[in-house]
Protein backbone atom coordinates (compact mmCIF):
# COMPACT_ATOMS: atom_id res chain seq x y z
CA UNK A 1 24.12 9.84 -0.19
CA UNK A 2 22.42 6.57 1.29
CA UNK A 3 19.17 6.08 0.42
CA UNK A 4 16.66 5.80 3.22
CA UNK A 5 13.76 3.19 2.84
CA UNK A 6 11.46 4.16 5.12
CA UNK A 7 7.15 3.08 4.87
CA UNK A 8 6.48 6.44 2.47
CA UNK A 9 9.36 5.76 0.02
CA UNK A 10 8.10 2.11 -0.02
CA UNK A 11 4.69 3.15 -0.68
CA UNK A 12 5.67 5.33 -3.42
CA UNK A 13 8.01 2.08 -5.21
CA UNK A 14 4.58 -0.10 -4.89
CA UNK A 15 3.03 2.93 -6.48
CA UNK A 16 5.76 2.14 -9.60
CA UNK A 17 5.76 -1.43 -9.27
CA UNK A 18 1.32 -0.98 -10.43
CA UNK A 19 2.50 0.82 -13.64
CA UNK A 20 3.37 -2.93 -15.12
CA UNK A 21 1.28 -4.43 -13.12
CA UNK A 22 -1.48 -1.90 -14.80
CA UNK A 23 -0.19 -2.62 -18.44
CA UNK A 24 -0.38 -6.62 -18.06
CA UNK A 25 -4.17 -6.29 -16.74
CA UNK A 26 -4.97 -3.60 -19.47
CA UNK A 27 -4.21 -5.84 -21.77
CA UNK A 28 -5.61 -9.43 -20.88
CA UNK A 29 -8.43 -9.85 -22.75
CA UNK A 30 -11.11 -10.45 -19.89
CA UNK A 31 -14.36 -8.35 -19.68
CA UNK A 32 -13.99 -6.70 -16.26
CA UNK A 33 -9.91 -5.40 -17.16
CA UNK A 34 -11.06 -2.30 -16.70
CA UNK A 35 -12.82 -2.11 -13.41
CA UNK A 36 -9.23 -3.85 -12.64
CA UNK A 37 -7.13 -1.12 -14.19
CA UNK A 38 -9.87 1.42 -12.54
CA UNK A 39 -8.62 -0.33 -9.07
CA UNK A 40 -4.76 -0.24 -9.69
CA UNK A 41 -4.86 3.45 -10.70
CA UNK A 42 -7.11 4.29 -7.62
CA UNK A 43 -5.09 1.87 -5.21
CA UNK A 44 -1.63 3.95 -7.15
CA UNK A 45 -3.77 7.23 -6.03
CA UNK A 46 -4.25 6.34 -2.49
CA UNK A 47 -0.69 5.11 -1.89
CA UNK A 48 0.35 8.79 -3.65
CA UNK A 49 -2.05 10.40 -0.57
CA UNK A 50 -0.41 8.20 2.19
CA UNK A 51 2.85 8.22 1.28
CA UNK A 52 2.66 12.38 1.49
CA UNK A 53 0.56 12.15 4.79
CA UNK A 54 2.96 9.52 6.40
CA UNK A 55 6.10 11.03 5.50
CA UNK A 56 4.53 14.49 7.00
CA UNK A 57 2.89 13.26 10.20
CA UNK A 58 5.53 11.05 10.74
CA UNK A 59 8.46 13.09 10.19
CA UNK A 60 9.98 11.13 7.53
CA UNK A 61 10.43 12.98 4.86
CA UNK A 62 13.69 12.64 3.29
CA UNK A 63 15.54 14.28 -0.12
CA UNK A 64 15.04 10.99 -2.08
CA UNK A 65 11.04 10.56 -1.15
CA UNK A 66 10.73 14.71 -2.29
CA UNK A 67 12.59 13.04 -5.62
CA UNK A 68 10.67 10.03 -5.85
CA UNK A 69 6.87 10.73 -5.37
CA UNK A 70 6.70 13.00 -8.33
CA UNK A 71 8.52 11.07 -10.71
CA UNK A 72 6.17 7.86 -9.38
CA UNK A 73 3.03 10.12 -10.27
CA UNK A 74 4.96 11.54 -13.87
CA UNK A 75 5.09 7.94 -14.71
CA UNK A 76 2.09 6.78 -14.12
CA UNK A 77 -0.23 9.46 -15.47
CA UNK A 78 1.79 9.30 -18.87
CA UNK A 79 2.05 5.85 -19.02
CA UNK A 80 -2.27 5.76 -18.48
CA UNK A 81 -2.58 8.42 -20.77
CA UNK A 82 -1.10 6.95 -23.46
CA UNK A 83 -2.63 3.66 -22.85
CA UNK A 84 -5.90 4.97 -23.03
CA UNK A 85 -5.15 7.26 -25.98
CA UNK A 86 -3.69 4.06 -27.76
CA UNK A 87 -7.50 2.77 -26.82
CA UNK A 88 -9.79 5.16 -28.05
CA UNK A 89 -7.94 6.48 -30.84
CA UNK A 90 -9.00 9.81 -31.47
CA UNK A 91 -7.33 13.53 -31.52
CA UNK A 92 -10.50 14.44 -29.04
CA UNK A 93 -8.54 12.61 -26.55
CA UNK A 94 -4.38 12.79 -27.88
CA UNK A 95 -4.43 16.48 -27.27
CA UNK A 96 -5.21 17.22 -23.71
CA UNK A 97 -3.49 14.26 -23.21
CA UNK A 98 -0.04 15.11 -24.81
CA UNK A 99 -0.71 18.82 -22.90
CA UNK A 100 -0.51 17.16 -19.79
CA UNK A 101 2.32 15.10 -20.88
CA UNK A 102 3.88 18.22 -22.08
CA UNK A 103 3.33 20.13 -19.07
CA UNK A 104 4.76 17.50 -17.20
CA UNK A 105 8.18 17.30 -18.58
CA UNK A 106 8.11 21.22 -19.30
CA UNK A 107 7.34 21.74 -15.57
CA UNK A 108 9.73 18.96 -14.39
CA UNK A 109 12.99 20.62 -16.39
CA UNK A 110 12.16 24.24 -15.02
CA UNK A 111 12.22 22.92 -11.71
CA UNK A 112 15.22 20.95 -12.15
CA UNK A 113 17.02 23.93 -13.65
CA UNK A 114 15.67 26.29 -11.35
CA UNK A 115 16.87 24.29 -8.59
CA UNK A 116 20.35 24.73 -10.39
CA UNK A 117 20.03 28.17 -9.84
CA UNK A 118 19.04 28.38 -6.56
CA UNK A 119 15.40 29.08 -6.89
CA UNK A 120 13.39 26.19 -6.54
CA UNK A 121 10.97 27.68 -3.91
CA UNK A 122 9.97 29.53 -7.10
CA UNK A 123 8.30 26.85 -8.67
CA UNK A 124 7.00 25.11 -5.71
CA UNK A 125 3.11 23.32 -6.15
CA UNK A 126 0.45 25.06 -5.90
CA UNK A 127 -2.81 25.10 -4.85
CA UNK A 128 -4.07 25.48 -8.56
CA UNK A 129 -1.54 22.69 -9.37
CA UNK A 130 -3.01 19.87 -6.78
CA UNK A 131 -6.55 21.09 -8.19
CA UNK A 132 -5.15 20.29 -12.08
CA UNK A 133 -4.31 17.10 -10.21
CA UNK A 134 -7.57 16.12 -8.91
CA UNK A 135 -9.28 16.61 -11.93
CA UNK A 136 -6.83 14.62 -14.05
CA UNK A 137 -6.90 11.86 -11.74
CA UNK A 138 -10.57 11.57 -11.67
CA UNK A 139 -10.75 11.78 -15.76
CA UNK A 140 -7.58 9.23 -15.91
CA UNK A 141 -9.80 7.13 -13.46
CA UNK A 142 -13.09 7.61 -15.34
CA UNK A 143 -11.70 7.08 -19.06
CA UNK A 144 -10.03 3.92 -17.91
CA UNK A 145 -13.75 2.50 -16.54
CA UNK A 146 -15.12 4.23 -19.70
CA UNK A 147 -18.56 1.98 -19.48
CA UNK A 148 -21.57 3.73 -18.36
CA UNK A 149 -23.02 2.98 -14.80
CA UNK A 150 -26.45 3.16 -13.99
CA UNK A 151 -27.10 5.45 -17.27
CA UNK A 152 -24.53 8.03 -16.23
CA UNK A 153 -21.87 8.37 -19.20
CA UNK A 154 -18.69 7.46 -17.46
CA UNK A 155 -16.49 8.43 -20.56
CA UNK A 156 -17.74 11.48 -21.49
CA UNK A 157 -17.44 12.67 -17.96
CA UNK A 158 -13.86 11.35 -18.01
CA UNK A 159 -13.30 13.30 -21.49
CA UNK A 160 -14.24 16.32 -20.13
CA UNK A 161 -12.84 16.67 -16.89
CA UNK A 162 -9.47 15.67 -18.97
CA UNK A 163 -10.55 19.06 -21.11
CA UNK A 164 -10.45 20.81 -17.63
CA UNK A 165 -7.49 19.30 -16.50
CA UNK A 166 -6.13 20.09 -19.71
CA UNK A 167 -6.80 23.85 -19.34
CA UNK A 168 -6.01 23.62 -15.77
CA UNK A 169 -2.37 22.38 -16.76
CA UNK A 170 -1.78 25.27 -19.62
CA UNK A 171 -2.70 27.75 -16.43
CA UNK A 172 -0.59 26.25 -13.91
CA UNK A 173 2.21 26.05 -16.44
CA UNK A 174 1.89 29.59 -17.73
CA UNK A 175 2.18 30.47 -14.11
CA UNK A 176 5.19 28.53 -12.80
CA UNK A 177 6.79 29.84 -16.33
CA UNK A 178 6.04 33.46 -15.36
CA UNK A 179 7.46 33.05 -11.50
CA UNK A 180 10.11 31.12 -13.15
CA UNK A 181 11.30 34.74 -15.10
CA UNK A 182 10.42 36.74 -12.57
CA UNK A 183 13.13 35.33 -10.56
CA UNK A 184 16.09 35.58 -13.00
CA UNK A 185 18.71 37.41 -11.75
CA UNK A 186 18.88 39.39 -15.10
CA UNK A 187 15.00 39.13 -15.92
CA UNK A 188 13.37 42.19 -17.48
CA UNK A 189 9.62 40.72 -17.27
């Protein structure tokens, strides 16, 4: 299989080429590292919607971009999460943050294994799944701003839309699982 680099795929490799790129600025001691970090992991999310609207108005979607964008956003919301967990410290913030993380590698080994079997369409995304996505994205952004601006408490809003995307990913989980069984070939569900 050759691999085709065409402007989508290459968006979504700059979208992996922020994650160290992210780490080295979260870390630089310098007071405005996180309106920085805020405008890696928004410049990462806009390269995520290009890349998807180029490849489809374009017509150049290919098997390796349908591999690649997902694992490019897998990586980069676990890699935030657990930078920002490792920053505020607290189990208020590790557990809807290792749900997500859970639901991420949960979700990418049924698809990978339903693929095996044949039934991939069964576990395609969603519409709930893109709205889990939107609210983890914001809360991702949010919690890595975490000051407040213009008296509106940026991390609190950031903690709980993580609490909805939280929720949102047990839902979205519980129902790829379910379509997941229902398609067994010997399934009694």
């Amino acid at each position: 299989m050759t691999i085709e680099y065409n402007l989508p795929t290459c968006l979504t490799l700059f979208r992996i080429a922020l994650i160290p790129l992210l780490a080295v600025v979260f870390y630089v001691p310098w007071a405005y590292n996180n309106v920085a970090c805020t405008f890696i992991f928004f410049l990462a999310g806009v390269s995520d919607w290009l890349d998807g609207y180029l490849a489809r108005k374009m017509q150049l979607e290919t098997p390796f971009g349908a591999f690649l964008d997902p694992v490019a956003d897998k990586l980069m919301v676990a890699f935030v999460l657990v930078l920002i967990v490792q920053q505020q410290a607290n189990p208020y913030l590790a557990v809807p943050a290792a749900i997500i993380i859970g639901r991420e590698i949960t979700i990418a080994s049924l698809r990978e294994w339903m693929a095996e079997i044949g039934q991939r369409a069964k576990v395609k995304v969603s519409e709930l799944g893109k709205w889990k996505t939107m609210s983890q994205m914001l809360a991702i952004g949010l919690l890595l701003y975490r000051e407040d601006l213009l008296g509106i408490p940026i991390n609190t809003i950031g903690y709980v839309l993580l609490y909805i995307a939280a929720a949102l990913t047990l839902w979205s989980m519980v129902n790829y699982l379910g379509a997941a069984l229902k398609s067994m070939p010997d399934s009694k569900v």
